[in-house]
Protein backbone atom coordinates (compact mmCIF):
# COMPACT_ATOMS: atom_id res chain seq x y z
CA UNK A 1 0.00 0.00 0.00
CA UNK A 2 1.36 3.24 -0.92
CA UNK A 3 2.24 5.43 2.61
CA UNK A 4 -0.86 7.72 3.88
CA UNK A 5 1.69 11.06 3.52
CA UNK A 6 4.12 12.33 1.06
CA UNK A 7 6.32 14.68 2.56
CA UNK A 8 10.06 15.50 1.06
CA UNK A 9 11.40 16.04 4.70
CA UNK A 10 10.90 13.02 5.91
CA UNK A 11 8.88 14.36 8.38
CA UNK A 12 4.85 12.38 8.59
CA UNK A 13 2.52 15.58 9.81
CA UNK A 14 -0.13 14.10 12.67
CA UNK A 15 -3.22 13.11 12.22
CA UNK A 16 -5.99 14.97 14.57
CA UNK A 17 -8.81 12.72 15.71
CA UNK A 18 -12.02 13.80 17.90
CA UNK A 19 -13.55 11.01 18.49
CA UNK A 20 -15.77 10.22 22.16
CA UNK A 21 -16.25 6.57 21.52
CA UNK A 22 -13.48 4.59 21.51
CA UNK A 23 -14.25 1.98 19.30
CA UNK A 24 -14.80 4.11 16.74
CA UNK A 25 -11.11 5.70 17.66
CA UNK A 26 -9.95 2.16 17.24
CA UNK A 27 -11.09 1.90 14.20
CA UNK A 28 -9.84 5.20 12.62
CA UNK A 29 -6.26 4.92 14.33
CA UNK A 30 -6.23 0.97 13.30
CA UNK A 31 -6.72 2.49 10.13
CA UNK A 32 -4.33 4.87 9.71
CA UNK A 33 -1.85 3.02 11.19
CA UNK A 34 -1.78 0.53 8.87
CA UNK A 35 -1.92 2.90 5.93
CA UNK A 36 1.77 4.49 7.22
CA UNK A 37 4.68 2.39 6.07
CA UNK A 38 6.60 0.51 8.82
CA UNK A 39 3.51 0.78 11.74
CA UNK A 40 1.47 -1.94 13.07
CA UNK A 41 -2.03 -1.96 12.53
CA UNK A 42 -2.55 -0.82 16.27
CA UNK A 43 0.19 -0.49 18.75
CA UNK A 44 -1.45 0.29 21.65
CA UNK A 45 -5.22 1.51 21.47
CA UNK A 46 -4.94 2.72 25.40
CA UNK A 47 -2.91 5.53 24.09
CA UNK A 48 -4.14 9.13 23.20
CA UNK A 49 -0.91 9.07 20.75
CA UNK A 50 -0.36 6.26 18.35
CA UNK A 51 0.10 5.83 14.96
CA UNK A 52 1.29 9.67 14.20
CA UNK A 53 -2.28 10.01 15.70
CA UNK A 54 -3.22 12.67 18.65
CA UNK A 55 -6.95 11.28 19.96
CA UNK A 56 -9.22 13.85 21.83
CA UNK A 57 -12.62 13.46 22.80
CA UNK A 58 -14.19 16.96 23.21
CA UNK A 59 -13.98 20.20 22.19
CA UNK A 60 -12.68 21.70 25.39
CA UNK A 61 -9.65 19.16 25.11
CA UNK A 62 -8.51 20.83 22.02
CA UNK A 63 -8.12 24.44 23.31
CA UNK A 64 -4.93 22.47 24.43
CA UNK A 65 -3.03 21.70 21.61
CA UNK A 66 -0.75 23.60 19.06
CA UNK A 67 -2.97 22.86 15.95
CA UNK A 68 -0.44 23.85 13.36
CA UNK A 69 1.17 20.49 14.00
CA UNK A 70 -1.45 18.20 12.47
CA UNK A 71 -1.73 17.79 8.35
CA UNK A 72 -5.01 16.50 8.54
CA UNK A 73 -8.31 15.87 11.02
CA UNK A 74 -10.89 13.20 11.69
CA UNK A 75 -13.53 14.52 13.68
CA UNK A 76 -16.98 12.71 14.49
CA UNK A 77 -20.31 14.09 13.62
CA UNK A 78 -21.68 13.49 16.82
CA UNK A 79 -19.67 13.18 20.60
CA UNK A 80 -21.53 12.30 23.80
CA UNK A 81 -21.25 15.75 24.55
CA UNK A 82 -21.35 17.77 21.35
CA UNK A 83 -21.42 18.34 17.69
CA UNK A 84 -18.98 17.54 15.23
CA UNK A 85 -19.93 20.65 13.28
CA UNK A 86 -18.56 22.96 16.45
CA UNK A 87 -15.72 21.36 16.47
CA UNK A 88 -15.41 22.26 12.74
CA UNK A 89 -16.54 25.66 13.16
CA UNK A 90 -13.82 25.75 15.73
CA UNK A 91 -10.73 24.49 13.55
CA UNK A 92 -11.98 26.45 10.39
CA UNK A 93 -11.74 29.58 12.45
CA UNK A 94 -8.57 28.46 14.35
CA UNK A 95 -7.14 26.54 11.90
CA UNK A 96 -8.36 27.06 8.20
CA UNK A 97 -5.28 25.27 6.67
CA UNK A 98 -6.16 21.88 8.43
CA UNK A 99 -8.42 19.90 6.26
CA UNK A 100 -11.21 18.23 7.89
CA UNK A 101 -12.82 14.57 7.23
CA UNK A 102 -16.09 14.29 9.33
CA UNK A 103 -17.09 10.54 10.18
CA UNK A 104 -20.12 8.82 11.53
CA UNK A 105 -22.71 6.47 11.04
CA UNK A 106 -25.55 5.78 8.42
CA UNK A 107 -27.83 7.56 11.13
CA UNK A 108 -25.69 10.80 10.94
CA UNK A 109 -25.67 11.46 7.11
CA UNK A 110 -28.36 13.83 7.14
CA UNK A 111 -25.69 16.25 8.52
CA UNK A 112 -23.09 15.91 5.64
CA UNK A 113 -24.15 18.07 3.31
CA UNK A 114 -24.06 20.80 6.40
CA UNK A 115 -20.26 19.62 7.20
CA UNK A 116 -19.32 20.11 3.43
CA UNK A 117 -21.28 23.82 3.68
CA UNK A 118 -19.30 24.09 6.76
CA UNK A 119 -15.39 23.04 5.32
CA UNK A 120 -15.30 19.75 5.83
CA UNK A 121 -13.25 18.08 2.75
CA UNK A 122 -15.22 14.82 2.91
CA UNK A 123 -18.01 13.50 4.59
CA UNK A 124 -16.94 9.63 5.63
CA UNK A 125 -20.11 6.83 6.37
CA UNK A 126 -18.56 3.93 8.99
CA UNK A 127 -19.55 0.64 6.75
CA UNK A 128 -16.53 -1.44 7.92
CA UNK A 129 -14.30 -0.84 4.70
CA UNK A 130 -12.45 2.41 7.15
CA UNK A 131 -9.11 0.63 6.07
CA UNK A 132 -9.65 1.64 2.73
CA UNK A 133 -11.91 4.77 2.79
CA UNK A 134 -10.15 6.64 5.50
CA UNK A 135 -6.26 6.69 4.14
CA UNK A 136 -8.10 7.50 1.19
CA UNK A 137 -10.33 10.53 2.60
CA UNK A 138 -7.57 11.72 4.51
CA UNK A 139 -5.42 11.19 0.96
CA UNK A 140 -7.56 13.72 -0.69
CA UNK A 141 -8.40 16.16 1.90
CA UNK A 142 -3.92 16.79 2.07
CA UNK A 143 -4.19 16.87 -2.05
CA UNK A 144 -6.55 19.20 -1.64
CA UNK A 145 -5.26 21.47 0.67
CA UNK A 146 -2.02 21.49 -1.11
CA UNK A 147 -3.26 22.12 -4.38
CA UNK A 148 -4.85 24.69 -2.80
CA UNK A 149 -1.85 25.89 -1.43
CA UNK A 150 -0.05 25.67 -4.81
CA UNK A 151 -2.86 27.84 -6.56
CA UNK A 152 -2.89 30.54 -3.36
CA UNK A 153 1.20 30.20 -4.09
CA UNK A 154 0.64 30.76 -8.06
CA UNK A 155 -1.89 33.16 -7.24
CA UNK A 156 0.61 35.22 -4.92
CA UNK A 157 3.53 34.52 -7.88
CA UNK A 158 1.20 35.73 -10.61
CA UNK A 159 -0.21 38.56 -8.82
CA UNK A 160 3.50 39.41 -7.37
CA UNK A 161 4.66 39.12 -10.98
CA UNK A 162 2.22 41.18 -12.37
CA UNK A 163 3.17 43.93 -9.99
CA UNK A 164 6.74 43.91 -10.89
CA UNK A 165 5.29 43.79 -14.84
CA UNK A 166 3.38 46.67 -14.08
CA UNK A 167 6.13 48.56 -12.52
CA UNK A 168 8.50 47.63 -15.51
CA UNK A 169 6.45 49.06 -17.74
CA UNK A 170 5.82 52.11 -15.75
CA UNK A 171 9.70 52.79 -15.68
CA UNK A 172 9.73 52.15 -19.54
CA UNK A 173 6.82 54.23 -20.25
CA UNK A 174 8.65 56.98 -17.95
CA UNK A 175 11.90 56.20 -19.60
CA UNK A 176 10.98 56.43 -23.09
CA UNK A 177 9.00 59.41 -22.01
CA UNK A 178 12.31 61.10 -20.77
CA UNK A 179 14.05 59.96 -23.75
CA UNK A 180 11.42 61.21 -26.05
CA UNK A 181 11.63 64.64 -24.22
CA UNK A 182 15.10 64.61 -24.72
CA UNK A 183 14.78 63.79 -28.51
CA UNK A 184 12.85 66.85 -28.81
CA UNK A 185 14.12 69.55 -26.53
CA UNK A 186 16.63 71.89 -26.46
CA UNK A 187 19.14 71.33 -23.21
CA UNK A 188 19.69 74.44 -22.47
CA UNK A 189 16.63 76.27 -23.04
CA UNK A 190 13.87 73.88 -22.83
CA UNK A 191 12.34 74.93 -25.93
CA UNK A 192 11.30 72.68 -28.49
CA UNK A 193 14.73 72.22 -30.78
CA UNK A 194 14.93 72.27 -34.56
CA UNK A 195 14.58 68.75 -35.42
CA UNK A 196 11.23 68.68 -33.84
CA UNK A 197 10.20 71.78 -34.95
CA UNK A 198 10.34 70.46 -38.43
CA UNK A 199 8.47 67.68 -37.65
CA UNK A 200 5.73 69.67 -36.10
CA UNK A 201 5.72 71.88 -38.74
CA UNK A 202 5.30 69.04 -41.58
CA UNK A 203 1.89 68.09 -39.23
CA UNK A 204 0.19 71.48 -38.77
CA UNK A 205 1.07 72.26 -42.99
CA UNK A 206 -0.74 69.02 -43.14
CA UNK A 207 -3.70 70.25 -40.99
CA UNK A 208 -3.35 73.54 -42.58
CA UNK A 209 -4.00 72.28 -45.80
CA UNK A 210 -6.66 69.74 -45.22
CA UNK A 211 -8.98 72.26 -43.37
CA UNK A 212 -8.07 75.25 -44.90
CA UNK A 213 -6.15 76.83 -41.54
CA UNK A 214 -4.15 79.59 -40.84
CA UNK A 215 -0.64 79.15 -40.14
CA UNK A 216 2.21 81.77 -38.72
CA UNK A 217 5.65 81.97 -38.52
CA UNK A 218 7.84 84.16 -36.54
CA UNK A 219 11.74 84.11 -36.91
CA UNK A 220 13.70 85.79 -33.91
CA UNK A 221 17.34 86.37 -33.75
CA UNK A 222 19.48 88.34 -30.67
CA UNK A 223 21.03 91.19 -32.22
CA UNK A 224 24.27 91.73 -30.11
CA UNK A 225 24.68 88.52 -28.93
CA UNK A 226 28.19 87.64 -29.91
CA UNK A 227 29.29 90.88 -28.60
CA UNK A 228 27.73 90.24 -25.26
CA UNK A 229 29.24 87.02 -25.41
CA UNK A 230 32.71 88.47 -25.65
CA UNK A 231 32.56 90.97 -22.91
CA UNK A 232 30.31 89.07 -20.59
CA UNK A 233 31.29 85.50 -20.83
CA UNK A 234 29.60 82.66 -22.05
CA UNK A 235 27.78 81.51 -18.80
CA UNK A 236 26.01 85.16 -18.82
CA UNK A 237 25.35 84.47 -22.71
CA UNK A 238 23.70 81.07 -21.45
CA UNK A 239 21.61 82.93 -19.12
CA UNK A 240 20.15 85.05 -21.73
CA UNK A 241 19.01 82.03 -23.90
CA UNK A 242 17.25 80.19 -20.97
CA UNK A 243 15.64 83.57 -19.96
CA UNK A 244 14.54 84.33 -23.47
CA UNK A 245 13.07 80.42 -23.51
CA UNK A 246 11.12 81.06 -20.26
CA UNK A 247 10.03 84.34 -22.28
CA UNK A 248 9.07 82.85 -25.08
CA UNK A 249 6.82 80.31 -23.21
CA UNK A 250 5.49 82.40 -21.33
CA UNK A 251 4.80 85.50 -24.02
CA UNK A 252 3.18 82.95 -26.76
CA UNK A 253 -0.25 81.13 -26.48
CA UNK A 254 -0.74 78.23 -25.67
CA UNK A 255 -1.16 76.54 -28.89
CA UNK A 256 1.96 78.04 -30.53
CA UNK A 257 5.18 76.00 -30.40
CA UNK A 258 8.21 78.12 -29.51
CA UNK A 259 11.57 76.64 -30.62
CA UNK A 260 15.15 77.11 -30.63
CA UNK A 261 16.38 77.03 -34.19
CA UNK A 262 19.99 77.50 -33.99
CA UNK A 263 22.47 79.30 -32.06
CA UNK A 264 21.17 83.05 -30.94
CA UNK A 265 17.69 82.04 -33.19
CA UNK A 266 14.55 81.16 -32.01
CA UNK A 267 11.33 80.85 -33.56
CA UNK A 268 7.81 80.17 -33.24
CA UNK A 269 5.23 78.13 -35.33
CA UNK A 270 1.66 79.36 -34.47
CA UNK A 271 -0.98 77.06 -35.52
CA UNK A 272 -4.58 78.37 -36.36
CA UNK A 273 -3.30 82.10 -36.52
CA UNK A 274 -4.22 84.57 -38.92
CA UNK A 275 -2.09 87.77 -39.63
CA UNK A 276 -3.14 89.33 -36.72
CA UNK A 277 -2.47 86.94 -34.31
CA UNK A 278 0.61 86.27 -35.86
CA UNK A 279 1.67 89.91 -35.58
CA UNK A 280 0.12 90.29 -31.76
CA UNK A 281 2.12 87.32 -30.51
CA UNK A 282 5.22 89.15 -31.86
CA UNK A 283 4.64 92.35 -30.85
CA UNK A 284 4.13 91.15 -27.21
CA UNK A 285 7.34 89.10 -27.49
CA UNK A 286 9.07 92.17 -28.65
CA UNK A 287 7.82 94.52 -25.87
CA UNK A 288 8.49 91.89 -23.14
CA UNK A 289 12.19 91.35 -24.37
CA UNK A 290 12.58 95.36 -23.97
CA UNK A 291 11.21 95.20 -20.56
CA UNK A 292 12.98 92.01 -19.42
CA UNK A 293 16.46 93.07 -20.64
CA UNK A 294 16.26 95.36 -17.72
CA UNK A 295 15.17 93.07 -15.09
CA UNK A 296 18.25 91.11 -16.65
CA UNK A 297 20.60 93.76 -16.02
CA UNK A 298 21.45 94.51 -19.87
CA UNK A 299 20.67 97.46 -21.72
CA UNK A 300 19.95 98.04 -25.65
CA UNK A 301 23.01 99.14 -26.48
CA UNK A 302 23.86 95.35 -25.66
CA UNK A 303 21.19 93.32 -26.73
CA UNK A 304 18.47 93.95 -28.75
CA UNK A 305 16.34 91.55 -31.03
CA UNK A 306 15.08 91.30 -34.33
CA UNK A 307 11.80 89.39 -35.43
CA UNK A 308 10.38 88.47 -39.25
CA UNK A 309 6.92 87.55 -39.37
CA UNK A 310 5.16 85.59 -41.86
CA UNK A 311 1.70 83.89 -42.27
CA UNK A 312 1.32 81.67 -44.84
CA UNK A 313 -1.87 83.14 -46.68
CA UNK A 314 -0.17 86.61 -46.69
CA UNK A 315 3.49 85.57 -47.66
CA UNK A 316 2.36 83.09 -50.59
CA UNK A 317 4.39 80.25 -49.33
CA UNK A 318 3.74 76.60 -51.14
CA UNK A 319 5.64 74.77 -48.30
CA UNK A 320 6.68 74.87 -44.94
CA UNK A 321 10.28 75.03 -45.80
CA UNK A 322 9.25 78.47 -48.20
CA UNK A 323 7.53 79.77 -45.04
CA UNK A 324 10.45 79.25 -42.84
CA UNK A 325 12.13 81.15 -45.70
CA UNK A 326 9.76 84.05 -45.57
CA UNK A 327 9.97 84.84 -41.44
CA UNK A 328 13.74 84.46 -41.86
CA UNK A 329 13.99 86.96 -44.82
CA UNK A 330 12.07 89.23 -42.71
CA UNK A 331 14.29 88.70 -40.01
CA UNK A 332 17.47 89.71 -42.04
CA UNK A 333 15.61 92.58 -43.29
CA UNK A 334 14.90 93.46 -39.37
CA UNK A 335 18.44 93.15 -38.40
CA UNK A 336 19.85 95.20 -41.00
CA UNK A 337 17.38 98.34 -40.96
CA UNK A 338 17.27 97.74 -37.36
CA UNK A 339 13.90 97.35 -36.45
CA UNK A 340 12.70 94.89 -33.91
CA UNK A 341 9.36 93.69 -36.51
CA UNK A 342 8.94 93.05 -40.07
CA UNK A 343 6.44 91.14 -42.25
CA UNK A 344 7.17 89.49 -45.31
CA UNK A 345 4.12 89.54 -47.87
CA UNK A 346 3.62 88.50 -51.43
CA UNK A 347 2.13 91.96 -52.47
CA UNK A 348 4.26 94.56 -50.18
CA UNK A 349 7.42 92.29 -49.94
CA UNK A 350 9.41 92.64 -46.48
CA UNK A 351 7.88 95.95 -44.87
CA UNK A 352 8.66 96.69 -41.21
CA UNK A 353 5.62 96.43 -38.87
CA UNK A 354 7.35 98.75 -35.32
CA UNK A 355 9.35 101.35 -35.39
């Protein structure tokens, strides 16, 4: 006969019986007994403790005992002074991990289907055949519980798994997040930088031309820079950029897309805008940058800026490339008859905007 346990330490876990009638306990310990490799059939039934077996007979005897020891229980559906079904309310709540086969007679059947409601693995009828049907009850019942303990363990692994999953992919998502900031902003000023610009741009010509939108341009380039640069340092230079950038951001709505372009050149791309807009957003930028070169301890003698404007129904320009064109063309022409504003159109050509 295969043995009643199958445990990899060697060690056999007890067997819990409640039993009040003792030749009923013989039976059930008989039984197990010979199920176990190596053990007689019943060593000595005037023992409490045979057979890997720990025998009580109420449920007052078990607030005694350390249940964790036992890997299964017998208990009896009926005691001469109780219920089998307290006693398995009592280990349920106590001890949930034990599993439970209730016994007893033909008479007591009517209360299995309450002991299976209740936790009890197995409901067992005494017919005589207990050498077979208990090591086989008490079989199952361990099978259960430890396949129950493997799915609450696979459960726990899964669930602990999924965790970590999730928080992988939350670094990822936040890493490729970074990384995709850092593909399209400038270090130092924390504009938007060229190569993304151009991207952008390619989209809202796109938009622009399947809805029929407005699109601006503005071109702005720091007229004294390299001077400042020279005199100053290049750490005060640095400065300036950054506070131009938090200018920028802060000067231009919030649909527009301010971007470093190159060097001492910024621009911005200004989606839905019509020539107006186009030309307020630059005017505020350019009386902001007077104003803020003060609070930045310059004056205009050091830095000044220039700014081209150009809208893409006013300029004529067949491509976002041609419009970049346009606001830089107006820039030059800014620079050189040193104005701070000029528009580029297809009728007037470049024509300055501010004195």
């Amino acid at each position: 006969m295969s043995p009643l346990f199958d445990v990899h330490d060697g060690a056999l876990p007890e067997v819990l019986i409640v039993e009040s009638d003792p030749e009923v306990v013989k039976l059930l310990v008989s039984a197990i007994a010979a199920a176990r490799e190596g053990q007689a059939d019943w060593p000595d039934p005037a023992k409490n403790a045979v057979a890997g077996c720990v025998v009580v007979e109420s449920l007052s005897e078990l607030h005694r005992l350390d249940l964790r020891r036992f890997g299964a229980a017998l208990v009896a559906s009926v005691m001469h002074d109780g219920c089998g079904l307290d006693v398995l309310a009592y280990l349920r709540g106590l001890a949930p991990n034990i599993p439970v086969v209730m016994v007893g007679g033909i008479g007591d059947s009517t209360i299995a289907p309450e002991a299976i409601r209740g936790g009890a693995c197995e409901f067992v009828l005494l017919t005589g055949h207990e050498q077979v049907t208990i090591p086989l009850a008490i079989r199952k019942a361990i099978v259960h519980r430890q396949l129950r303990r493997d799915k609450e363990q696979l459960q726990q692994t899964l669930t602990r798994s999924m965790g970590e999953l999730a928080e992988m992919n939350r670094r990822l998502e936040s890493s490729v997040g970074r990384l995709e900031d850092m593909a399209r902003t400038d270090d130092l000023t924390g504009l938007t930088n060229r190569r993304w610009l151009n991207r952008t741009l390619e989209e809202r010509w796109s938009e622009s031309d399947r809805h029929e939108l407005e699109l601006g341009f503005l071109m702005i380039d720091l007229d004294g820079f390299k001077g400042l640069n020279d005199t100053l340092g290049h750490h005060r230079g640095d400065d300036v950029l950054r506070s131009l950038g938090v200018l920028l951001t802060e000067t231009c709505r919030e649909i527009d897309v301010p971007a470093r372009y190159g060097g001492d050149e910024f621009c911005v791309l200004l989606p839905h805008a019509d020539l107006q807009a186009t030309i307020a957003v630059g005017r505020r930028i350019a009386e902001r940058f007077e104003a803020a070169t003060v609070e930045w301890g310059l004056t205009k003698s050091q830095i000044g800026i220039s700014i081209g404007v150009a809208q893409r129904g006013v300029s004529g320009a067949g491509s976002p490339e041609e419009l970049i064109c346009h606001a830089d063309e107006a820039m030059y022409a800014a620079k050189k008859a040193g104005r701070q504003l000029m528009l580029r159109s297809a009728q007037a050509g470049v024509h300055a905007l501010v004195a």
